[in-house]
N, C-alpha and C. Protein backbone atom coordinates (compact mmCIF):
# COMPACT_ATOMS: atom_id res chain seq x y z
N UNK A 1 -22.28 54.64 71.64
CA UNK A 1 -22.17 55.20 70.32
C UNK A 1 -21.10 54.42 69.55
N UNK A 2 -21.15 54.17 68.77
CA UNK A 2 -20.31 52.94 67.15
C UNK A 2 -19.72 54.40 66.52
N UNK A 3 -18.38 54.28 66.62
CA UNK A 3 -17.45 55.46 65.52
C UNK A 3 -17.72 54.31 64.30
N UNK A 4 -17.30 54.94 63.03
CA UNK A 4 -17.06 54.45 61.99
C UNK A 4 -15.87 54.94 61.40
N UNK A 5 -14.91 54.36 61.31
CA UNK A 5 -13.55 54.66 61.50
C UNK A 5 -12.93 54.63 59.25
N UNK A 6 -12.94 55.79 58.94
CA UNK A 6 -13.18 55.91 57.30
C UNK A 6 -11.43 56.04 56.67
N UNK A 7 -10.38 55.12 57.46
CA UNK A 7 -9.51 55.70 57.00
C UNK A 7 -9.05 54.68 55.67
N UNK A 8 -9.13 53.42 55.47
CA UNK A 8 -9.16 52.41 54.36
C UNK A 8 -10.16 53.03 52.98
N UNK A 9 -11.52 52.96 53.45
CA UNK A 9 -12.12 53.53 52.34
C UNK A 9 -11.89 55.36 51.96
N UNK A 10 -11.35 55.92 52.77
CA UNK A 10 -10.60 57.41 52.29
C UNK A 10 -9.52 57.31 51.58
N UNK A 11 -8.80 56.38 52.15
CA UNK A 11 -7.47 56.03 51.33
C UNK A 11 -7.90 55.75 49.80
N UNK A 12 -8.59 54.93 49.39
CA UNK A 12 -9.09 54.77 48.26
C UNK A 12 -9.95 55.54 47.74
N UNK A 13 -10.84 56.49 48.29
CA UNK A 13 -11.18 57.44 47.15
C UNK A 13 -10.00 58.33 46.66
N UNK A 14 -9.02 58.58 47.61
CA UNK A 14 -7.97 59.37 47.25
C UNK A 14 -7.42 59.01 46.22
N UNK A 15 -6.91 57.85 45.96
CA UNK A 15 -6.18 57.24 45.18
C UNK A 15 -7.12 57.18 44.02
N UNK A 16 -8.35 57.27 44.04
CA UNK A 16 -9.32 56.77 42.83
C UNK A 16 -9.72 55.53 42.55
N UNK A 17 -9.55 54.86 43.48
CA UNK A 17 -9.63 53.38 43.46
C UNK A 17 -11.46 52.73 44.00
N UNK A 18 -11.92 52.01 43.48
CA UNK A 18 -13.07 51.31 43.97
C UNK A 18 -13.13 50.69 45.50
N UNK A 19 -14.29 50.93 46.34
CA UNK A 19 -14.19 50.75 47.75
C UNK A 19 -14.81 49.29 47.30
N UNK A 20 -14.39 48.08 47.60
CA UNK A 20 -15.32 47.13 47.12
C UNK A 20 -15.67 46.21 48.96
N UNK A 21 -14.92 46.50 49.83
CA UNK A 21 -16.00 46.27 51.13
C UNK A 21 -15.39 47.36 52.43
N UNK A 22 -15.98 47.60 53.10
CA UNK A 22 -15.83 48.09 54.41
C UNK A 22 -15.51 46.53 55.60
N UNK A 23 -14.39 47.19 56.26
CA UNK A 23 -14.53 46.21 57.48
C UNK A 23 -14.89 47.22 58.64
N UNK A 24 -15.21 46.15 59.37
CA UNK A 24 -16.40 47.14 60.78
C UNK A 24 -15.65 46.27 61.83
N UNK A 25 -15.43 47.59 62.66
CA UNK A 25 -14.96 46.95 64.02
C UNK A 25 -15.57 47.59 65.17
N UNK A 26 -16.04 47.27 66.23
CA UNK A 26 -16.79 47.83 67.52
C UNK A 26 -15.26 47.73 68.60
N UNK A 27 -15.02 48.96 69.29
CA UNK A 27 -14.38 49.07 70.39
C UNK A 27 -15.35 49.76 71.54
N UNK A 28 -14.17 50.03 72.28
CA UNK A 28 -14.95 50.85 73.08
C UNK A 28 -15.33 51.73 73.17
N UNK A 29 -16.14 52.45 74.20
CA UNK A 29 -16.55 53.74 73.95
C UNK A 29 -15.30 54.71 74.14
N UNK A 30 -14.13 54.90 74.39
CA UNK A 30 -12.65 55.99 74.71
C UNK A 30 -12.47 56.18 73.01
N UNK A 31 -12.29 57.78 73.10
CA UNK A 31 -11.66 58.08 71.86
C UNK A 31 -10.32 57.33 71.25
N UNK A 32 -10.45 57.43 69.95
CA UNK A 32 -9.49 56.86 69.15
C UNK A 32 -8.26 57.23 69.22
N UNK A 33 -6.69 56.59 69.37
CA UNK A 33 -5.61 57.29 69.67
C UNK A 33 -5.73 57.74 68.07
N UNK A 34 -4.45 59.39 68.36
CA UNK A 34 -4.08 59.89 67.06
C UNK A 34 -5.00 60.22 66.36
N UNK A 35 -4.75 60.63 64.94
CA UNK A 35 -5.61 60.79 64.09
C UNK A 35 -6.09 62.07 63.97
N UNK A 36 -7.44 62.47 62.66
CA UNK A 36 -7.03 64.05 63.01
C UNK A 36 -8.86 64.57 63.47
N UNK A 37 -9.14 65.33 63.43
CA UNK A 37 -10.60 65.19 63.36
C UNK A 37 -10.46 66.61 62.23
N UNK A 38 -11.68 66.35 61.57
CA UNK A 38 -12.11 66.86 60.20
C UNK A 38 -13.41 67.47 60.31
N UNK A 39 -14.07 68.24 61.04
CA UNK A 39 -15.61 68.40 61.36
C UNK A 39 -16.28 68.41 59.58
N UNK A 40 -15.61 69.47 58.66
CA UNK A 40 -16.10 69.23 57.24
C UNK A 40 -16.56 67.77 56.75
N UNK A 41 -15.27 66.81 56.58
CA UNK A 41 -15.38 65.66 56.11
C UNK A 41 -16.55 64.74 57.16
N UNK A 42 -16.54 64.94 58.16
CA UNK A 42 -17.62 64.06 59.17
C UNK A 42 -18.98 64.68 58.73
N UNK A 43 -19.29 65.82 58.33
CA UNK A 43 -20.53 66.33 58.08
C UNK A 43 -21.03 65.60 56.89
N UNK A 44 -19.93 65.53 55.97
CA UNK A 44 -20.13 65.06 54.52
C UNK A 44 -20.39 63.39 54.56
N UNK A 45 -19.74 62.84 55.44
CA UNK A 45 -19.84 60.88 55.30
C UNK A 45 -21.36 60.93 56.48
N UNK A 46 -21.69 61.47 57.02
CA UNK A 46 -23.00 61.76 57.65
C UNK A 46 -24.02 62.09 56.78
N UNK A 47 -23.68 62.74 55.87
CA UNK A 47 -24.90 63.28 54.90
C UNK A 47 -24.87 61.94 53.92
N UNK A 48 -24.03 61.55 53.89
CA UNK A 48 -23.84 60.09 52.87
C UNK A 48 -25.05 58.81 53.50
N UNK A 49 -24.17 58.65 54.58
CA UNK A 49 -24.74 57.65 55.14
C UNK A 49 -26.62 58.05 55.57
N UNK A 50 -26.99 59.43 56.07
CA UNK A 50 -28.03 59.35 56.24
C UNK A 50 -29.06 59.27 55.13
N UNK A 51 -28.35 59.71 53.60
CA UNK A 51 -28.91 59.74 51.81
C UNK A 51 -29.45 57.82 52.27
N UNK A 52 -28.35 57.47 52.63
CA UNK A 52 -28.03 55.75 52.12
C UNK A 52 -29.45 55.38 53.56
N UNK A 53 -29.30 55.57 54.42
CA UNK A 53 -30.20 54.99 55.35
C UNK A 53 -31.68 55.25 55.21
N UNK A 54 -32.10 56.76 54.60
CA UNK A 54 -33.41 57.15 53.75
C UNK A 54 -33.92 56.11 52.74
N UNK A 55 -33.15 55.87 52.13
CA UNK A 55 -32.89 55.30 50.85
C UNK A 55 -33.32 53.60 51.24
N UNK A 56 -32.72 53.23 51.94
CA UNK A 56 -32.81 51.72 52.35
C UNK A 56 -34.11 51.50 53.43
N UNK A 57 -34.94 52.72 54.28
CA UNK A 57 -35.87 52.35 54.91
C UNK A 57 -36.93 52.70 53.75
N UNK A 58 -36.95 53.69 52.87
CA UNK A 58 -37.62 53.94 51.30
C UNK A 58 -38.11 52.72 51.13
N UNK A 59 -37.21 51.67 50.67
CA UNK A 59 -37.28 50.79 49.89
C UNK A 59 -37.76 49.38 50.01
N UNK A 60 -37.78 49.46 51.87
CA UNK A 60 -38.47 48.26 52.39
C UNK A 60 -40.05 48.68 53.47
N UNK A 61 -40.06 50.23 53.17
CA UNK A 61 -41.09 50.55 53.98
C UNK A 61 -42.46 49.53 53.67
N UNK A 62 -42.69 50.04 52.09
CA UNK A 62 -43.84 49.63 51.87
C UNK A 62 -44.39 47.85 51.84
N UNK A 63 -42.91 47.22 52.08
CA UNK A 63 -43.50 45.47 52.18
C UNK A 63 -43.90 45.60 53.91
N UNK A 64 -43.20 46.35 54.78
CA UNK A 64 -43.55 46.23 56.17
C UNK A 64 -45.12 47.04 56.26
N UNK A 65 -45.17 47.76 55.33
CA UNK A 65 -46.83 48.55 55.44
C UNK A 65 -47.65 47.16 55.14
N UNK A 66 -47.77 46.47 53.66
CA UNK A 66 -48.42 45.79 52.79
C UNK A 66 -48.65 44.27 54.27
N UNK A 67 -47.06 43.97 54.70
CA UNK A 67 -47.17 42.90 55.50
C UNK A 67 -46.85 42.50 57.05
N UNK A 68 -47.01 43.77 57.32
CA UNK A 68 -46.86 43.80 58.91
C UNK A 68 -48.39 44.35 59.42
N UNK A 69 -48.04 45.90 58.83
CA UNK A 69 -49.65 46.88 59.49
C UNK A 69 -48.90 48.57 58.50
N UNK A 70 -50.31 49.12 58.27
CA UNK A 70 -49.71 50.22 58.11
C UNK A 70 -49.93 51.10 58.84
N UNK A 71 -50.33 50.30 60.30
CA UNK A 71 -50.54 51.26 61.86
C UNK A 71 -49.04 51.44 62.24
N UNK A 72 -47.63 51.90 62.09
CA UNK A 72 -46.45 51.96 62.75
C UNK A 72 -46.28 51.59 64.39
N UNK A 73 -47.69 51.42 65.02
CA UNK A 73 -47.43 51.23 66.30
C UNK A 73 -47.23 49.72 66.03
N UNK A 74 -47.76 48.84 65.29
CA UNK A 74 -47.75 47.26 64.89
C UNK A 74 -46.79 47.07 64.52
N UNK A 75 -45.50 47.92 63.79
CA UNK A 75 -44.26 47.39 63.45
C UNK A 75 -43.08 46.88 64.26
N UNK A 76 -42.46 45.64 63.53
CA UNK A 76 -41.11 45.17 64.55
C UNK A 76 -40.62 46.88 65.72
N UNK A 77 -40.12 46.54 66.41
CA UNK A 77 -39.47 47.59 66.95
C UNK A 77 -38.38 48.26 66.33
N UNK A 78 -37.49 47.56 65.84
CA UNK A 78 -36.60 48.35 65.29
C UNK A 78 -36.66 48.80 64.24
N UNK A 79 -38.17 48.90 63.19
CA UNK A 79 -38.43 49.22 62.42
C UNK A 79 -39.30 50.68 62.55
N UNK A 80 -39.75 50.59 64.04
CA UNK A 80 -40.61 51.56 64.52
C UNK A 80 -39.42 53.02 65.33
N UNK A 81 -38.24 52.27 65.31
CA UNK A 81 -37.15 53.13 65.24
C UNK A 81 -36.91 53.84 64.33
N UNK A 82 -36.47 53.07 63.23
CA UNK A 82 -35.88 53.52 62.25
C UNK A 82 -37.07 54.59 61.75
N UNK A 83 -38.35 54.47 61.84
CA UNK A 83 -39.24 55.31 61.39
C UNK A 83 -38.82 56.83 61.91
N UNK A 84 -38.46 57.08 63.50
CA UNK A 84 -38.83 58.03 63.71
C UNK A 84 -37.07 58.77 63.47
N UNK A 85 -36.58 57.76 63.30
CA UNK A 85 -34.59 58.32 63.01
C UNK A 85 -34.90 58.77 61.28
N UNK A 86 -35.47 58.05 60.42
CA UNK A 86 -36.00 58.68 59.46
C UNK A 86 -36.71 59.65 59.04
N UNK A 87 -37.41 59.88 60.04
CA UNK A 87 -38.34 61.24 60.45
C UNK A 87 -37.52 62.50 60.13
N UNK A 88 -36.62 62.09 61.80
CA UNK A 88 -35.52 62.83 62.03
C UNK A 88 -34.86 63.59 61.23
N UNK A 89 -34.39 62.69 60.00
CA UNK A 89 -33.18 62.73 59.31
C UNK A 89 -33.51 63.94 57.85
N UNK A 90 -35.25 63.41 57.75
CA UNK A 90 -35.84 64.26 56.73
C UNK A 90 -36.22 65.46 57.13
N UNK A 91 -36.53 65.63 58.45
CA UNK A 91 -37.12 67.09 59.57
C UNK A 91 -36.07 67.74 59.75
N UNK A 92 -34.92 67.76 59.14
CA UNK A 92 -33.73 68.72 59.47
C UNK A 92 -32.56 68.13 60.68
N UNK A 93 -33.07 67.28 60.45
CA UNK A 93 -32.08 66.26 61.59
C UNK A 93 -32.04 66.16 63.60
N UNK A 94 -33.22 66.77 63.70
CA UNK A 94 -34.19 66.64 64.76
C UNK A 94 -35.18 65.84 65.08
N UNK A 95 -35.45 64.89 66.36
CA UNK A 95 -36.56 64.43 67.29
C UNK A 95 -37.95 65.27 66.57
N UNK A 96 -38.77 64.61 66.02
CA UNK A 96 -39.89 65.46 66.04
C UNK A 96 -41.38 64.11 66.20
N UNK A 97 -41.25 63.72 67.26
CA UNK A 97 -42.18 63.62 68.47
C UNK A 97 -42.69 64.32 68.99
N UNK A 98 -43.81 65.29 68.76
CA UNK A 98 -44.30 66.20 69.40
C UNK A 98 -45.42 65.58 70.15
N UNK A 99 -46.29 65.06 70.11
CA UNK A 99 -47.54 64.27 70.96
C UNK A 99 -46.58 63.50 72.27
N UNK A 100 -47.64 63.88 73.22
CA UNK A 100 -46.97 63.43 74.02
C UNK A 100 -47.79 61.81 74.35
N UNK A 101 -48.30 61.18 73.41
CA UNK A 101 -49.24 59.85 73.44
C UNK A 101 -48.54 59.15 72.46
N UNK A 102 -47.27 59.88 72.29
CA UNK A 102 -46.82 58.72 70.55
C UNK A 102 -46.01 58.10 71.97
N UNK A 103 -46.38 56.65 71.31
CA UNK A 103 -45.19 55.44 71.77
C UNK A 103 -43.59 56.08 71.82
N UNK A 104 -43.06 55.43 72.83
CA UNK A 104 -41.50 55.63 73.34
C UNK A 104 -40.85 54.36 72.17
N UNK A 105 -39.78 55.04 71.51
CA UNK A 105 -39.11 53.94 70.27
C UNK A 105 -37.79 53.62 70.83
N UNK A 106 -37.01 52.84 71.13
CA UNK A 106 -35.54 52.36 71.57
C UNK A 106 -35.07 51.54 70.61
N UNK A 107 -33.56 51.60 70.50
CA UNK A 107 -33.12 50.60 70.06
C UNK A 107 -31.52 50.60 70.18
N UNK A 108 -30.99 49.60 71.34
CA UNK A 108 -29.68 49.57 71.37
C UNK A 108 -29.29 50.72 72.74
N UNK A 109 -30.63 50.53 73.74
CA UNK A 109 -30.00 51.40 74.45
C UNK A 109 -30.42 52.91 73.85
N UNK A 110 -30.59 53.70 72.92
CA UNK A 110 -30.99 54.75 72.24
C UNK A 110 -33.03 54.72 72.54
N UNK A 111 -33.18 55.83 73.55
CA UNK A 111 -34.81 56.06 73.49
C UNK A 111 -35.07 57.49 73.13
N UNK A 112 -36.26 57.41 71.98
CA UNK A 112 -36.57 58.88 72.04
C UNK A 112 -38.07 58.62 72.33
N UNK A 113 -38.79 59.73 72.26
CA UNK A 113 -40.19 59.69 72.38
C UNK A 113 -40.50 61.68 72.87
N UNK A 114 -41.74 61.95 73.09
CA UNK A 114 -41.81 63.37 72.94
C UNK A 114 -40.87 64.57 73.75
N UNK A 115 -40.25 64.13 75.22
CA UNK A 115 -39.00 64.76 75.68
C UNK A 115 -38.15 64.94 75.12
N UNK A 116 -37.92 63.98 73.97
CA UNK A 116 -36.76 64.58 73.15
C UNK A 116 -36.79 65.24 71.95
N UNK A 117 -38.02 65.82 71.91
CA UNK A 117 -38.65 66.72 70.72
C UNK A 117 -37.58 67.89 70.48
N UNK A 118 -36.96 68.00 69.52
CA UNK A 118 -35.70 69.15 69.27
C UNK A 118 -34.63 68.66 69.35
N UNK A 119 -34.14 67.15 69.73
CA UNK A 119 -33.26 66.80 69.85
C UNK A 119 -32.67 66.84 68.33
N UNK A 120 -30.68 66.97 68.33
CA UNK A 120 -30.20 66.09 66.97
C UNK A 120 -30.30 65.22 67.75
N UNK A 121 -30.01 64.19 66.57
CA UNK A 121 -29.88 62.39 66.36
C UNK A 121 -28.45 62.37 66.85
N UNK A 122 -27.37 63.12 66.00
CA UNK A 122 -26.17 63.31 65.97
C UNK A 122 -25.44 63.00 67.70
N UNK A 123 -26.42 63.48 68.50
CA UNK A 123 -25.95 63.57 69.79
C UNK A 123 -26.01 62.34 70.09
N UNK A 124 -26.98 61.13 69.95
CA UNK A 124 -26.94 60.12 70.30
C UNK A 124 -26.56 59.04 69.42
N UNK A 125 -26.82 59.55 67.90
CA UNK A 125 -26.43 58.35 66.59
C UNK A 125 -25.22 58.67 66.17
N UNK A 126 -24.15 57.77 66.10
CA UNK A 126 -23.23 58.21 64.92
C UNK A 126 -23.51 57.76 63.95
N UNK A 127 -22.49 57.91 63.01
CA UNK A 127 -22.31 57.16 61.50
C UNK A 127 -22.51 56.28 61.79
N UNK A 128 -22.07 55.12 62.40
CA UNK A 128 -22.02 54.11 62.66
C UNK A 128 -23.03 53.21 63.32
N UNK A 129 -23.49 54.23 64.21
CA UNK A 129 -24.95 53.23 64.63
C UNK A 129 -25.92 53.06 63.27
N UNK A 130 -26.00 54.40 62.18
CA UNK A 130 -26.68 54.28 61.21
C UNK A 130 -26.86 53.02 60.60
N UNK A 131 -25.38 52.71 60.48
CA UNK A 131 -25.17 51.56 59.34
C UNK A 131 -25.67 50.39 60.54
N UNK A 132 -25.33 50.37 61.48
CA UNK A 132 -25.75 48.83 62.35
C UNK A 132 -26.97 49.10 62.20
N UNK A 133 -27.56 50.09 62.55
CA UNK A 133 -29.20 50.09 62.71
C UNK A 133 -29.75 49.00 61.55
N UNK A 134 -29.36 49.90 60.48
CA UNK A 134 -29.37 49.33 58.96
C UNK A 134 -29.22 47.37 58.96
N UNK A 135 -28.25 47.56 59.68
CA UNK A 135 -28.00 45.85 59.36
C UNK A 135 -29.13 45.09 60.37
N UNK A 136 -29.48 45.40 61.77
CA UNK A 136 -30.91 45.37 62.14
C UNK A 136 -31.93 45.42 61.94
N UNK A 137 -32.15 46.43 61.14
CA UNK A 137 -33.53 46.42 60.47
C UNK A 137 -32.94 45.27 59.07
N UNK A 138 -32.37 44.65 58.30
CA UNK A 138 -32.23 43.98 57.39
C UNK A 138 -32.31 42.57 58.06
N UNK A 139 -32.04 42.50 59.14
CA UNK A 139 -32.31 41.57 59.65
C UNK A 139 -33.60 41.10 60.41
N UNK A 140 -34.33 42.08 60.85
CA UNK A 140 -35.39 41.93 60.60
C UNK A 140 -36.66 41.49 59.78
N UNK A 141 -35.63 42.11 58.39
CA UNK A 141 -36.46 41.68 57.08
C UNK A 141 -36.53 40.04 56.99
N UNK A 142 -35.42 40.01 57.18
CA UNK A 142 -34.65 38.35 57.06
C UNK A 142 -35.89 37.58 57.87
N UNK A 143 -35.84 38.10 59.17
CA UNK A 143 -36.47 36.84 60.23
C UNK A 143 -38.08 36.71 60.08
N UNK A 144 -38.60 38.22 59.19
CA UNK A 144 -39.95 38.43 58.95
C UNK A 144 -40.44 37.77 57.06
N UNK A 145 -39.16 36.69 56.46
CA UNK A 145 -39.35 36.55 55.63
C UNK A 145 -39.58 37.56 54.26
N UNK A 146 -39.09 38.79 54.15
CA UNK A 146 -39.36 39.03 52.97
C UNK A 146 -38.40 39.08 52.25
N UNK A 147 -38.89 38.95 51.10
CA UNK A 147 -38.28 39.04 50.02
C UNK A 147 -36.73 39.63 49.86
N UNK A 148 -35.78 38.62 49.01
CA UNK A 148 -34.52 39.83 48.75
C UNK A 148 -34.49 40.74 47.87
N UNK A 149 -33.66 41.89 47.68
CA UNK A 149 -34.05 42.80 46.89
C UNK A 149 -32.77 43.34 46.46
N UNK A 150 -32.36 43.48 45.11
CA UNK A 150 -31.70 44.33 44.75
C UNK A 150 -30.63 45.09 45.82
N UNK A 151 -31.29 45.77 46.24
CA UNK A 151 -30.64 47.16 47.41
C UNK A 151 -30.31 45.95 48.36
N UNK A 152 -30.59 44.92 48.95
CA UNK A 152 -30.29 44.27 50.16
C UNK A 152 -29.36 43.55 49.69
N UNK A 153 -28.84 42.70 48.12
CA UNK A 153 -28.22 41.64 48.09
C UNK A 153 -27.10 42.00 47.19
């Protein structure tokens, strides 16, 4: 699991100031020394990031329909992820794989498929895998040639 560690860009909404980049760092999996935990504020940069990750598979779905397949079993894999974490995210934030013949989706070590029907995401995604996912599937776009876009550049 990827924490996403919000204390630079918090600092600056506080202040009122413009976030103009995030830096990203991967450690290990051991909790973070110090610090406070906020369950409110984590609910809220979760609801952000999952608006922003809707939003960004929205917007490149339909070139992967038009130029991949609009069978989802034919899509890159990590696009066939992001489908069902998008699922997820719109279904109340639950696994909803119910057939037990739908394809098994992974990515990064992360598998769901119909056993994990009822699952949250939350248990296995953080904030942070969101946004990597994100940069995976954009990279995907990249290696499958399409187009740049607005939202990507």
């Amino acid at each position: 699991m990827i924490k996403f560690l919000i204390e630079g860009p918090l600092e600056h909404v506080i202040a009122d100031k413009d976030i103009t980049k995030i830096a990203v760092q991967t450690e290990s999996a051991s909790e973070p020394e110090g610090g406070v935990a906020t369950d409110g504020l984590a609910r809220q940069w979760r609801h952000i990031f999952e608006s922003q990750f809707q939003v960004f598979f929205a917007s490149h779905c339909d070139w992967i329909r038009t130029n991949i397949s609009t069978n989802y079993h034919e899509w890159p894999e990590v696009w066939n992820f992001a489908r069902v974490v998008r699922n997820a995210i719109t279904h109340g934030g639950t696994i909803n794989i119910n057939s037990e013949n739908a394809p098994t989706v992974e990515w990064r070590g992360v598998v769901y498929n119909h056993t994990k029907f009822g699952t949250p995401i939350e248990t296995e995604l953080a904030v942070g895998d969101l946004f990597f996912l994100m940069l995976d599937m954009d990279q995907e776009l990249d290696d499958l040639g399409a187009p740049l876009t607005p939202f990507t550049r």
